[in-house]
PDB file of N, CA and C in Angstrom:
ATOM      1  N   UNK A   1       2.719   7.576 -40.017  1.00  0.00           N
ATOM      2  CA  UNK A   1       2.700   6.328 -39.304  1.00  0.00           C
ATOM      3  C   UNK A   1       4.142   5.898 -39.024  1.00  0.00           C
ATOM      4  N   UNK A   2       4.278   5.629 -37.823  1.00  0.00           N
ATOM      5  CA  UNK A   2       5.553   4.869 -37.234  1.00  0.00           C
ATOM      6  C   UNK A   2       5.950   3.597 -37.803  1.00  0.00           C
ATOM      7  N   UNK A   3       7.170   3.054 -38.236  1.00  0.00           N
ATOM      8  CA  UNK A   3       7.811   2.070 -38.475  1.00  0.00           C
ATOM      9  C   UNK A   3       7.860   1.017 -37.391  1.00  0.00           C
ATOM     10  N   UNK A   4       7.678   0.062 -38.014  1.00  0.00           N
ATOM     11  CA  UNK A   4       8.235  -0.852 -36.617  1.00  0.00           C
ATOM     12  C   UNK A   4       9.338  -0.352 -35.790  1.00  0.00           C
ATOM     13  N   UNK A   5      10.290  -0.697 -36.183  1.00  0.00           N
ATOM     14  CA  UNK A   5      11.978   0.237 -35.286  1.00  0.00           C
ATOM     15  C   UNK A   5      11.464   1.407 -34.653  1.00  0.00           C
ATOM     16  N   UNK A   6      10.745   2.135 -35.455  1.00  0.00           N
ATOM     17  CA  UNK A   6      10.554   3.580 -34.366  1.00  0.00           C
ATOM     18  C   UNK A   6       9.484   3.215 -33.290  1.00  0.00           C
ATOM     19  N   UNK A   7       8.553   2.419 -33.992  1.00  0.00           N
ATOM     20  CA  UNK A   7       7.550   1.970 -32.228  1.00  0.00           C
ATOM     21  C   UNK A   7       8.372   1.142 -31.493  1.00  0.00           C
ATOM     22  N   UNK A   8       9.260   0.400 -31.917  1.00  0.00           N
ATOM     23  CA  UNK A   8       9.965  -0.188 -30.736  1.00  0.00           C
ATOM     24  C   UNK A   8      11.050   0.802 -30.011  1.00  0.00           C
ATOM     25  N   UNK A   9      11.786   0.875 -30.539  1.00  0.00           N
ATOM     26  CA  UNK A   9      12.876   1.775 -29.883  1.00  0.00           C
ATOM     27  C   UNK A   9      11.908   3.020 -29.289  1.00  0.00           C
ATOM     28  N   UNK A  10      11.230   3.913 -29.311  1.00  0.00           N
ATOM     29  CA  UNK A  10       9.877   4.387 -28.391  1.00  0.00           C
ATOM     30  C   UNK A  10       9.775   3.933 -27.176  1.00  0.00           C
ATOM     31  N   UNK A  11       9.342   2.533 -27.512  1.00  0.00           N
ATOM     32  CA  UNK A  11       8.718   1.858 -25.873  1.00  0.00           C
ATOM     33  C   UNK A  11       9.857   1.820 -25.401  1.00  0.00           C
ATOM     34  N   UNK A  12      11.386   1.561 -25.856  1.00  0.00           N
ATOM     35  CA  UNK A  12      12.592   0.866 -25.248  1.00  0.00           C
ATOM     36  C   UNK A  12      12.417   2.436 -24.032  1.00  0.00           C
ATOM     37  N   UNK A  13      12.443   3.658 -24.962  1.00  0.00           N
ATOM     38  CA  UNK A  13      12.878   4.794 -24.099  1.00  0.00           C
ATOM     39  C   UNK A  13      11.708   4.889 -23.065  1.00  0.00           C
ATOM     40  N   UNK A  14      10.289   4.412 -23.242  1.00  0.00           N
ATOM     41  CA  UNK A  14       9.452   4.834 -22.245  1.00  0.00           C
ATOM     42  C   UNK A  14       9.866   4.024 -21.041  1.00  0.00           C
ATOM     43  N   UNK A  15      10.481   3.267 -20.927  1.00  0.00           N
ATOM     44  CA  UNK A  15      10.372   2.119 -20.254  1.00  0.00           C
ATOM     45  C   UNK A  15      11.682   2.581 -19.284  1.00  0.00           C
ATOM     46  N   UNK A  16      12.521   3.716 -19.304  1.00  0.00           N
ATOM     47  CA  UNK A  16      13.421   3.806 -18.634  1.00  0.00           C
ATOM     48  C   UNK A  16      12.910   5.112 -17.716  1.00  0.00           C
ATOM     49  N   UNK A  17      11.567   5.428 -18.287  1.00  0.00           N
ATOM     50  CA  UNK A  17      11.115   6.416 -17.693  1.00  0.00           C
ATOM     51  C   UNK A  17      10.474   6.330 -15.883  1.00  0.00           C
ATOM     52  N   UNK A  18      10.441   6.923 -15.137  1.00  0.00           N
ATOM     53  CA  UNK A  18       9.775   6.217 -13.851  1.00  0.00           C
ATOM     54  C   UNK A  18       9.020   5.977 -14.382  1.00  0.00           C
ATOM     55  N   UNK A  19       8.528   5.070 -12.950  1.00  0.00           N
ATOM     56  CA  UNK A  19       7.113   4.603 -13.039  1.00  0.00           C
ATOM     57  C   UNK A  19       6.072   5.160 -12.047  1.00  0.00           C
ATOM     58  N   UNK A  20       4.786   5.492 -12.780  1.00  0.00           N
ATOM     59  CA  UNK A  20       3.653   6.108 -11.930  1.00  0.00           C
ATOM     60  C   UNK A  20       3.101   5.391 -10.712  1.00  0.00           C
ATOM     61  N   UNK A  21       2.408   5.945  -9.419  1.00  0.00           N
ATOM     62  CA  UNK A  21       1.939   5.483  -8.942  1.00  0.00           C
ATOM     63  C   UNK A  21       1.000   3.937  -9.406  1.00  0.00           C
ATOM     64  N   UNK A  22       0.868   3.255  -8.624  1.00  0.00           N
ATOM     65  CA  UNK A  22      -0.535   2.131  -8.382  1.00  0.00           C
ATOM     66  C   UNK A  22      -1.712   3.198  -8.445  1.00  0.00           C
ATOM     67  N   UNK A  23      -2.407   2.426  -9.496  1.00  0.00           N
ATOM     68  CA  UNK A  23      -3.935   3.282  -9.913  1.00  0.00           C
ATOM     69  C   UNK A  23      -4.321   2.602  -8.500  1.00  0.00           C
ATOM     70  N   UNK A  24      -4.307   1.684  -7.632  1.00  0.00           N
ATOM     71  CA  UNK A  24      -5.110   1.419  -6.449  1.00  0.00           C
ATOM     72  C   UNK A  24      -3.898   1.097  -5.590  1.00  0.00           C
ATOM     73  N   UNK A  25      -4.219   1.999  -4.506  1.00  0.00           N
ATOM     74  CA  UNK A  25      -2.978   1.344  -3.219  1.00  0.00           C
ATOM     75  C   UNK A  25      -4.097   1.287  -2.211  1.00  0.00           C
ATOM     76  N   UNK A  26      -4.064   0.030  -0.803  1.00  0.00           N
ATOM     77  CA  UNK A  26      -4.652  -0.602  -0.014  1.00  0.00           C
ATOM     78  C   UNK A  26      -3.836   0.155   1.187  1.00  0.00           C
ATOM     79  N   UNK A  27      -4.561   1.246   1.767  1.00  0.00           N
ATOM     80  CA  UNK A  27      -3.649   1.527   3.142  1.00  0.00           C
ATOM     81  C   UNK A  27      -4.375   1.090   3.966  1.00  0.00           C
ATOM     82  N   UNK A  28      -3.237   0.288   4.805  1.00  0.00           N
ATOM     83  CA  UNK A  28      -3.881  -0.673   6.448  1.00  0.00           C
ATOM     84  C   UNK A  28      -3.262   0.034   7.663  1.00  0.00           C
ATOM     85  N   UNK A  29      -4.409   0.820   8.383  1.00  0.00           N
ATOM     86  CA  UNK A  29      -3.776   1.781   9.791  1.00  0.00           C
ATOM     87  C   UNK A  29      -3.072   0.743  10.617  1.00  0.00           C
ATOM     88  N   UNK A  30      -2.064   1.812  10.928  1.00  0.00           N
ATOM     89  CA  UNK A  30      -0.992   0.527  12.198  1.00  0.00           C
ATOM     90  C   UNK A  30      -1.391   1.585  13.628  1.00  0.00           C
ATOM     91  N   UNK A  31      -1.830   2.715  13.530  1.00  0.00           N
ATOM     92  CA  UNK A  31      -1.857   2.955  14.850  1.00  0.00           C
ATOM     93  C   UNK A  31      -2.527   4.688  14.341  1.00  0.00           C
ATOM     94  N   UNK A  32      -3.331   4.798  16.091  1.00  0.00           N
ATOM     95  CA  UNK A  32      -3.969   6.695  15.847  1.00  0.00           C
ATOM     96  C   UNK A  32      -3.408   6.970  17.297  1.00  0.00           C
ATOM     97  N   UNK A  33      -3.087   8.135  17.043  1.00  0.00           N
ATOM     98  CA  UNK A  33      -2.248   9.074  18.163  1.00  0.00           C
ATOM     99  C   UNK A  33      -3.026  10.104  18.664  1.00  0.00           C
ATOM    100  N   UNK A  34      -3.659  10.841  19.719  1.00  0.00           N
ATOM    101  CA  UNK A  34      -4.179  11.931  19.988  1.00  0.00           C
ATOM    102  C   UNK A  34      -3.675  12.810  20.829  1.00  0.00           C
ATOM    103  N   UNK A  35      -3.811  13.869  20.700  1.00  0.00           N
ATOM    104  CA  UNK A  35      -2.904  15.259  21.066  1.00  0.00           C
ATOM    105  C   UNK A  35      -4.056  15.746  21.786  1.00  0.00           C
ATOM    106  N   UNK A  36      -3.042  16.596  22.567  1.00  0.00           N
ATOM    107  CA  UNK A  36      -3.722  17.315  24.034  1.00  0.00           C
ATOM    108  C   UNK A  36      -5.314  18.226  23.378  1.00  0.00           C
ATOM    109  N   UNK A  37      -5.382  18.648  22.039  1.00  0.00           N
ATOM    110  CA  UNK A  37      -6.278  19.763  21.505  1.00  0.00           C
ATOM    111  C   UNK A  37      -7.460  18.817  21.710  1.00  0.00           C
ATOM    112  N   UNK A  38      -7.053  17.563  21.401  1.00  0.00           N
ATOM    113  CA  UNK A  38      -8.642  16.700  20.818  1.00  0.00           C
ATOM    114  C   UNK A  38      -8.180  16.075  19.217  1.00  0.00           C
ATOM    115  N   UNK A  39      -7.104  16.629  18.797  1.00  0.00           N
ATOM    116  CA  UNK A  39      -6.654  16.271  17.159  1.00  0.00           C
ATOM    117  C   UNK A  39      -6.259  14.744  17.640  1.00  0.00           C
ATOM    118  N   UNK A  40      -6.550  13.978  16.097  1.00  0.00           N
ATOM    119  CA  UNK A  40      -5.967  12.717  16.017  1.00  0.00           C
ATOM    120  C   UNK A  40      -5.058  12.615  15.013  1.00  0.00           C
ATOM    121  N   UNK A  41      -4.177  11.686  14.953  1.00  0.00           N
ATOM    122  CA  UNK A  41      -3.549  11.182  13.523  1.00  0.00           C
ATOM    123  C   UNK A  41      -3.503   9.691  13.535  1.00  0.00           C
ATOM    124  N   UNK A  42      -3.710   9.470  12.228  1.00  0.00           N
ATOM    125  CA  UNK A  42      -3.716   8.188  12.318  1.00  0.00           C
ATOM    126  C   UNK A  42      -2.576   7.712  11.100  1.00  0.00           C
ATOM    127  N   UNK A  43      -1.929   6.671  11.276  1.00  0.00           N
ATOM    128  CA  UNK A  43      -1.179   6.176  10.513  1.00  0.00           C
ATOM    129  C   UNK A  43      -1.271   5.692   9.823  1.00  0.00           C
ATOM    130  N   UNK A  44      -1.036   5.343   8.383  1.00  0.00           N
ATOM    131  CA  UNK A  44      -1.167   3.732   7.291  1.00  0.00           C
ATOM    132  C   UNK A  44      -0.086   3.690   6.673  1.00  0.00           C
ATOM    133  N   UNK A  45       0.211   2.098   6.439  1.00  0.00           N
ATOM    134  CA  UNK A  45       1.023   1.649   5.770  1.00  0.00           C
ATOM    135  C   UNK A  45       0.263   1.395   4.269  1.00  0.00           C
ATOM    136  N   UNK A  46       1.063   1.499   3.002  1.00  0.00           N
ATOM    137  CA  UNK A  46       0.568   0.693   1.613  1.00  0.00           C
ATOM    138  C   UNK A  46       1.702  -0.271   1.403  1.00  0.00           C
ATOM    139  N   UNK A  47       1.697  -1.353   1.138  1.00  0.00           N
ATOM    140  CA  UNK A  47       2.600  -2.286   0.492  1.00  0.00           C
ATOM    141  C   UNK A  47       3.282  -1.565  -0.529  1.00  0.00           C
ATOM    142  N   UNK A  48       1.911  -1.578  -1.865  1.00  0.00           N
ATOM    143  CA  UNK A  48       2.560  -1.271  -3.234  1.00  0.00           C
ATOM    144  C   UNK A  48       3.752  -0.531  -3.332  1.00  0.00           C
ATOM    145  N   UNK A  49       3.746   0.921  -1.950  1.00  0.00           N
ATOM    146  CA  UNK A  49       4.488   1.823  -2.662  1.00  0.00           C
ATOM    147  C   UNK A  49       6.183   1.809  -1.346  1.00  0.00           C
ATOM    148  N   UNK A  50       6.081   1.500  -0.573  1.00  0.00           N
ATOM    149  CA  UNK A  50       6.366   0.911   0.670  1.00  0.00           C
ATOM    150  C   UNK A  50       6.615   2.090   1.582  1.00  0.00           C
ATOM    151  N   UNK A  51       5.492   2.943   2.100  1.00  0.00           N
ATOM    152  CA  UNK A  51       5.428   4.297   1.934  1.00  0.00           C
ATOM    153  C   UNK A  51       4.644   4.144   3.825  1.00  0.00           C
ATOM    154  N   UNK A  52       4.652   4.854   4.285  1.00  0.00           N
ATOM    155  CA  UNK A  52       3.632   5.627   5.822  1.00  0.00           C
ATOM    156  C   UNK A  52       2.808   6.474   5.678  1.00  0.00           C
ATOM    157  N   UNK A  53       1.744   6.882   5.837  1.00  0.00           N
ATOM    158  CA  UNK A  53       1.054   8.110   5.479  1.00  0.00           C
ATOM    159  C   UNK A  53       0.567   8.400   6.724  1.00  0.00           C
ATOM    160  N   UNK A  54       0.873   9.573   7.279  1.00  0.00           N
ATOM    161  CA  UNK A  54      -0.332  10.118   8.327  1.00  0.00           C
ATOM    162  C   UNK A  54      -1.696  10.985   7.763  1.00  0.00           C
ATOM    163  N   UNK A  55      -2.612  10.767   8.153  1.00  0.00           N
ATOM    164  CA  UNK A  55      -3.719  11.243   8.642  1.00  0.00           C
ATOM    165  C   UNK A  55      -3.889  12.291   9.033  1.00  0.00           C
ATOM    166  N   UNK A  56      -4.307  13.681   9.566  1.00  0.00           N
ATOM    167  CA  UNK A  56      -4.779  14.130  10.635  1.00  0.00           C
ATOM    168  C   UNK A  56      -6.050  14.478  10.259  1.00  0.00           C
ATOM    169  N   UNK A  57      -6.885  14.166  11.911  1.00  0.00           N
ATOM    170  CA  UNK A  57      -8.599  14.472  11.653  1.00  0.00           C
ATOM    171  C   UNK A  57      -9.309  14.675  13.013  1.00  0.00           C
ATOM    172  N   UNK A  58     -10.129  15.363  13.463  1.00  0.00           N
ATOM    173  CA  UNK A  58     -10.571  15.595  14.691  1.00  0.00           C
ATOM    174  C   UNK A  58     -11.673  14.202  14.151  1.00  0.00           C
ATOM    175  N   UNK A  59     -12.356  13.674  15.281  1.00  0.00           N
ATOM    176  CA  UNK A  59     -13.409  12.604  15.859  1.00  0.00           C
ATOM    177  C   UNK A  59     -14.264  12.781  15.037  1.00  0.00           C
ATOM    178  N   UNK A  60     -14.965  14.082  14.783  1.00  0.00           N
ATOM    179  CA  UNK A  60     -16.426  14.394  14.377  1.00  0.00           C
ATOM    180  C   UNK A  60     -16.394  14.985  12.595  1.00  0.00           C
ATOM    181  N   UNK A  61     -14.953  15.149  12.099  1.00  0.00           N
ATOM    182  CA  UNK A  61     -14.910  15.102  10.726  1.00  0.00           C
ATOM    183  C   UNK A  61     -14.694  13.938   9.998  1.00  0.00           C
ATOM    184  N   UNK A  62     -13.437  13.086  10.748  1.00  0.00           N
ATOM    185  CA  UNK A  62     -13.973  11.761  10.077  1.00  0.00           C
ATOM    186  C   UNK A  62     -15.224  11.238   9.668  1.00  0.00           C
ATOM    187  N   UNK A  63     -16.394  11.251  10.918  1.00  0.00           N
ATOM    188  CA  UNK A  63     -17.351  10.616  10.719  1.00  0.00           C
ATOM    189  C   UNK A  63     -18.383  11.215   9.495  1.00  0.00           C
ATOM    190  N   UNK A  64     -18.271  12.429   9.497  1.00  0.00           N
ATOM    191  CA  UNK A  64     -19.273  13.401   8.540  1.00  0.00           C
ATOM    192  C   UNK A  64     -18.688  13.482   6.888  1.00  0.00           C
ATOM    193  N   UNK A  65     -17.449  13.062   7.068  1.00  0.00           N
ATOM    194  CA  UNK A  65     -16.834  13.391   5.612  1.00  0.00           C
ATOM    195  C   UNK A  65     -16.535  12.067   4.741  1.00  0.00           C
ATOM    196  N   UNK A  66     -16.164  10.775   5.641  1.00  0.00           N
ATOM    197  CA  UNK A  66     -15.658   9.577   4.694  1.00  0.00           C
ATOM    198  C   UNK A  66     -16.402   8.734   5.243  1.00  0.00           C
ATOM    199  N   UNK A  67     -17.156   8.090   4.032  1.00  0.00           N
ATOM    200  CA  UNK A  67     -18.120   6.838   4.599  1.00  0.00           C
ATOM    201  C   UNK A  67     -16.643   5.605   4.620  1.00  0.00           C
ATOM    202  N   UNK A  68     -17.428   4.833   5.347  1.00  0.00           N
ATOM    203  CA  UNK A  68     -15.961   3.594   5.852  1.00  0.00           C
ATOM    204  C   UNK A  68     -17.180   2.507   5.077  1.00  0.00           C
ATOM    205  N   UNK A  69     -16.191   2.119   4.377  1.00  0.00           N
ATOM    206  CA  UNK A  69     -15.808   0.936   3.773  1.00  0.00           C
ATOM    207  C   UNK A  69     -15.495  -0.778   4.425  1.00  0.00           C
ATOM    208  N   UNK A  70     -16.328  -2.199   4.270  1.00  0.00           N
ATOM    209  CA  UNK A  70     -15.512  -2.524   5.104  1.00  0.00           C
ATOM    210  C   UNK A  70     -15.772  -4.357   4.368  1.00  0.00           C
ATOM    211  N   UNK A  71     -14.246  -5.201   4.198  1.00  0.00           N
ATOM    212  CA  UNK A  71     -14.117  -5.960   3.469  1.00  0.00           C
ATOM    213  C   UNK A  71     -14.066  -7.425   4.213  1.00  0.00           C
ATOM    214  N   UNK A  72     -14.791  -8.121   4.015  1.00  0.00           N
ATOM    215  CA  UNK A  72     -14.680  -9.141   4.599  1.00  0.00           C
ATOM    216  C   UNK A  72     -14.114  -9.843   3.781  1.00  0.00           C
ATOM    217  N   UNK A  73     -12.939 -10.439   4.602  1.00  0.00           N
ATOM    218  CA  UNK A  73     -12.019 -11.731   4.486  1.00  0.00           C
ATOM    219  C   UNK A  73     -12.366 -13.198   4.880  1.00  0.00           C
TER     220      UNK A  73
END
Protein backbone atom coordinates (compact mmCIF):
# COMPACT_ATOMS: atom_id res chain seq x y z
CA UNK A 1 0.00 0.00 0.00
CA UNK A 2 1.05 3.52 -1.02
CA UNK A 3 1.82 6.28 1.50
CA UNK A 4 0.20 9.36 1.34
CA UNK A 5 3.46 11.28 -0.28
CA UNK A 6 3.73 8.49 -2.77
CA UNK A 7 -0.12 8.80 -3.88
CA UNK A 8 0.37 12.33 -4.06
CA UNK A 9 3.52 12.96 -5.71
CA UNK A 10 1.97 10.02 -8.37
CA UNK A 11 -0.93 12.20 -9.32
CA UNK A 12 1.58 15.38 -9.29
CA UNK A 13 3.49 13.24 -12.23
CA UNK A 14 0.20 12.03 -13.93
CA UNK A 15 -0.95 15.30 -14.30
CA UNK A 16 1.96 16.53 -16.48
CA UNK A 17 1.14 13.76 -18.63
CA UNK A 18 -1.10 14.74 -21.90
CA UNK A 19 -4.31 14.70 -21.86
CA UNK A 20 -6.69 12.12 -23.63
CA UNK A 21 -9.22 12.83 -25.95
CA UNK A 22 -13.09 14.02 -24.83
CA UNK A 23 -14.89 10.63 -24.14
CA UNK A 24 -17.72 12.72 -26.24
CA UNK A 25 -16.88 15.33 -28.97
CA UNK A 26 -20.10 17.09 -30.82
CA UNK A 27 -19.05 17.48 -34.59
CA UNK A 28 -21.24 20.28 -36.38
CA UNK A 29 -20.82 20.00 -40.49
CA UNK A 30 -19.81 23.48 -41.91
CA UNK A 31 -20.01 22.37 -45.43
CA UNK A 32 -20.12 18.94 -48.19
CA UNK A 33 -18.14 19.21 -51.35
CA UNK A 34 -18.77 16.85 -54.39
CA UNK A 35 -16.34 15.67 -56.95
CA UNK A 36 -16.77 14.99 -60.56
CA UNK A 37 -16.95 10.74 -59.63
CA UNK A 38 -20.25 11.27 -57.56
CA UNK A 39 -17.85 11.18 -54.14
CA UNK A 40 -18.77 13.61 -51.37
CA UNK A 41 -16.89 15.04 -48.39
CA UNK A 42 -18.22 16.56 -45.86
CA UNK A 43 -16.66 18.67 -43.25
CA UNK A 44 -17.02 19.06 -39.24
CA UNK A 45 -15.86 21.15 -36.84
CA UNK A 46 -15.60 19.84 -32.77
CA UNK A 47 -15.13 22.63 -30.28
CA UNK A 48 -13.65 20.34 -27.55
CA UNK A 49 -10.66 19.49 -29.54
CA UNK A 50 -10.48 22.60 -31.94
CA UNK A 51 -9.88 20.20 -34.74
CA UNK A 52 -11.73 19.85 -38.81
CA UNK A 53 -12.50 16.48 -39.79
CA UNK A 54 -13.39 15.46 -43.29
CA UNK A 55 -15.69 12.86 -44.19
CA UNK A 56 -15.64 11.05 -47.37
CA UNK A 57 -18.87 9.05 -48.50
CA UNK A 58 -20.74 8.39 -51.74
CA UNK A 59 -24.89 9.38 -51.32
CA UNK A 60 -26.07 5.77 -50.99
CA UNK A 61 -23.49 4.61 -48.14
CA UNK A 62 -24.23 7.24 -45.90
CA UNK A 63 -27.75 6.39 -45.96
CA UNK A 64 -27.34 2.41 -45.48
CA UNK A 65 -24.55 2.59 -42.89
CA UNK A 66 -25.26 5.57 -40.18
CA UNK A 67 -28.64 6.06 -38.78
CA UNK A 68 -28.84 10.11 -38.22
CA UNK A 69 -29.50 11.21 -35.09
CA UNK A 70 -31.36 14.38 -34.53
CA UNK A 71 -31.50 16.93 -31.38
CA UNK A 72 -33.87 19.32 -30.79
CA UNK A 73 -32.97 22.63 -29.35
Amino acid sequence: MKTLKEFQKHRINEAKLPADPPAVMIMKRQSIRQFGDGQRVALYYVDKINKYITIPYNASQWSLTIPEEFKQE
